[in-house]
Protein backbone atom coordinates (compact mmCIF):
# COMPACT_ATOMS: atom_id res chain seq x y z
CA UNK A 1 0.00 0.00 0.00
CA UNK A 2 1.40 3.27 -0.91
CA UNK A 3 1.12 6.71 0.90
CA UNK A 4 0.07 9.57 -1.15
CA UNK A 5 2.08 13.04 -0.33
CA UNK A 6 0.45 16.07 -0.59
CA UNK A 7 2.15 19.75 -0.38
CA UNK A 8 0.75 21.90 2.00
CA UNK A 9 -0.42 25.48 0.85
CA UNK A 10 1.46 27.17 3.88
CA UNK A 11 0.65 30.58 2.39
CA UNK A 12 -3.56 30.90 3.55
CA UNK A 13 -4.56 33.89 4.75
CA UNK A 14 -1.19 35.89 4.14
CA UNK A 15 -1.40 38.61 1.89
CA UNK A 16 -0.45 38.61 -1.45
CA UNK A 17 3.20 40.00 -2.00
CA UNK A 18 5.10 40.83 -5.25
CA UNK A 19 8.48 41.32 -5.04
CA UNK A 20 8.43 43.16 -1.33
CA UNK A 21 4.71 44.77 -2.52
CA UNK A 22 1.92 43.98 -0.32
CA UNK A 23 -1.54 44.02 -1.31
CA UNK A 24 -3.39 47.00 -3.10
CA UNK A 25 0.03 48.27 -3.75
CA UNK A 26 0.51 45.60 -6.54
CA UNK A 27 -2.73 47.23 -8.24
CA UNK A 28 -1.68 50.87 -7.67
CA UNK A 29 2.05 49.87 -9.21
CA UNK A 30 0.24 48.43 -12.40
CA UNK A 31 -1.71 50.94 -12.61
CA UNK A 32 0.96 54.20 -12.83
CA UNK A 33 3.10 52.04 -15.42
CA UNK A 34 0.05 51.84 -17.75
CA UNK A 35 -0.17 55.52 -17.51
CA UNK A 36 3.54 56.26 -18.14
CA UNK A 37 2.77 54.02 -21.49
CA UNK A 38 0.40 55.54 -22.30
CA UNK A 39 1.86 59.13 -21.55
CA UNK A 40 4.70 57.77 -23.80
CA UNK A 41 2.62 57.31 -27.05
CA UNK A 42 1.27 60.53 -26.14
CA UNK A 43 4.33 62.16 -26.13
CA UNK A 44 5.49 59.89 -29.00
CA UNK A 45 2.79 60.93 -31.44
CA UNK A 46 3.41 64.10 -30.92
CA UNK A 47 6.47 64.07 -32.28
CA UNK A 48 8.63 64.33 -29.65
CA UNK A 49 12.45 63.04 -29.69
CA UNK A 50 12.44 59.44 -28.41
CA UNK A 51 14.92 59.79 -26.74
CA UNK A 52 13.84 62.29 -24.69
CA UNK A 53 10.47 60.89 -24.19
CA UNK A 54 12.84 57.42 -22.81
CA UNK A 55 14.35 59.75 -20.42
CA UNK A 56 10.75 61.64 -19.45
CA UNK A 57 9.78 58.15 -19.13
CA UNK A 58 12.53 56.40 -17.19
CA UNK A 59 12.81 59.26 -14.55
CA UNK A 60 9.27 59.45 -13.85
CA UNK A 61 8.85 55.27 -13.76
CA UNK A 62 11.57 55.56 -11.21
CA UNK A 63 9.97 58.35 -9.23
CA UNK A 64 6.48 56.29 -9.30
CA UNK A 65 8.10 52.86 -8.48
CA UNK A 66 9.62 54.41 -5.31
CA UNK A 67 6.69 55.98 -4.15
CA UNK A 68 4.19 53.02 -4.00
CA UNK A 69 7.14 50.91 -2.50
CA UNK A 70 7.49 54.06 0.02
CA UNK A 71 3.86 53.73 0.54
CA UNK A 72 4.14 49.85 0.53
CA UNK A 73 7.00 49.53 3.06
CA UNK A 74 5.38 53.04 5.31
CA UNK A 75 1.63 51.58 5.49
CA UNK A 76 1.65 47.95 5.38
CA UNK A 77 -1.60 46.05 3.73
CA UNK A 78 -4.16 47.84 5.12
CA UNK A 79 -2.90 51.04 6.66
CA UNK A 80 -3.19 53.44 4.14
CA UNK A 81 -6.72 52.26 4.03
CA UNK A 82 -6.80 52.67 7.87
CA UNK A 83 -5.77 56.03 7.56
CA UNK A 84 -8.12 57.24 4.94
CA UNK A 85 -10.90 56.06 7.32
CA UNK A 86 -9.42 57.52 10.42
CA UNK A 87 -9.66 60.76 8.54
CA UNK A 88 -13.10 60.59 7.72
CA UNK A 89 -14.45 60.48 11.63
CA UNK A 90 -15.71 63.45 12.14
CA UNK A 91 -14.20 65.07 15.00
CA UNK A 92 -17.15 66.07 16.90
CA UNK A 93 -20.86 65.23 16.50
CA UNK A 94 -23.16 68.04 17.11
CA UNK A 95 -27.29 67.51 17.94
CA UNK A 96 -30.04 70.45 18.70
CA UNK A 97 -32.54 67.87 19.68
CA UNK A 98 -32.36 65.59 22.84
CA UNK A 99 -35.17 63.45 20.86
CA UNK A 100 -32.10 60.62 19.87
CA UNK A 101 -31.06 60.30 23.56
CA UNK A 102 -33.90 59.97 25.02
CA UNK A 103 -34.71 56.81 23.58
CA UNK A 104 -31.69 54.92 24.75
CA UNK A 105 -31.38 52.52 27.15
CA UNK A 106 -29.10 51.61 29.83
C-alpha cells in the first residue's frame, strides 16, 4: 500500500506579496506604469524626440516605483486604508434635539 504526499499550501490567509509589494500596492504599481505608457505614445505621437520621451519616461517610472514601495513599506496592507478612514471620523458630532437620547437605554 502506498502513501500519497500532498504539499501543504502554507501561504492561507497571508497577503499577497510581489516582489516586497503587499496588497493593493501591486494594483496601484500596475496601474501608474500603464499611464507612463500611455503618456509615452502621447508624447510619441506628438512628435517628440524618443529619446527624450525614454528619459521623461525612465525618470518618472523611477519616481512612481519608489513611491508606492514608500507607501508599501510606510503603510503595510491595510494602513493606508486605515488612515483614509481615520480621517473621515468626524471630529465632533453636534445635535439640537435631545429626541435621539432619550430613547436609549441603559
Amino acid at each position: 500500500m502506498q502513501t500519497s504526499v500532498y504539499q501543504i499550501n502554507k501561504g492561507i490567509n497571508k497577503p499577497v506579496q510581489f516582489k516586497g509589494l503587499k496588497a493593493q500596492y501591486i494594483w496601484y504599481l500596475g496601474g501608474a506604469l500603464l499611464a507612463l505608457l500611455v503618456l509615452f505614445a502621447i508624447l510619441f505621437i506628438c512628435g517628440v524626440n524618443t529619446f527624450i520621451c525614454l528619459g521623461i519616461i525612465l525618470a518618472l517610472g523611477a519616481c512612481v516605483v519608489s513611491y508606492v514601495y514608500k507607501l508599501s513599506n510606510k503603510y503595510g496592507e491595510y494602513g493606508m486604508l486605515r488612515n483614509m478612514a481615520k480621517r473621515s471620523i468626524p471630529a465632533t458630532v453636534k445635535s439640537y434635539s435631545r429626541k435621539e437620547f432619550t430613547g436609549l437605554k441603559k
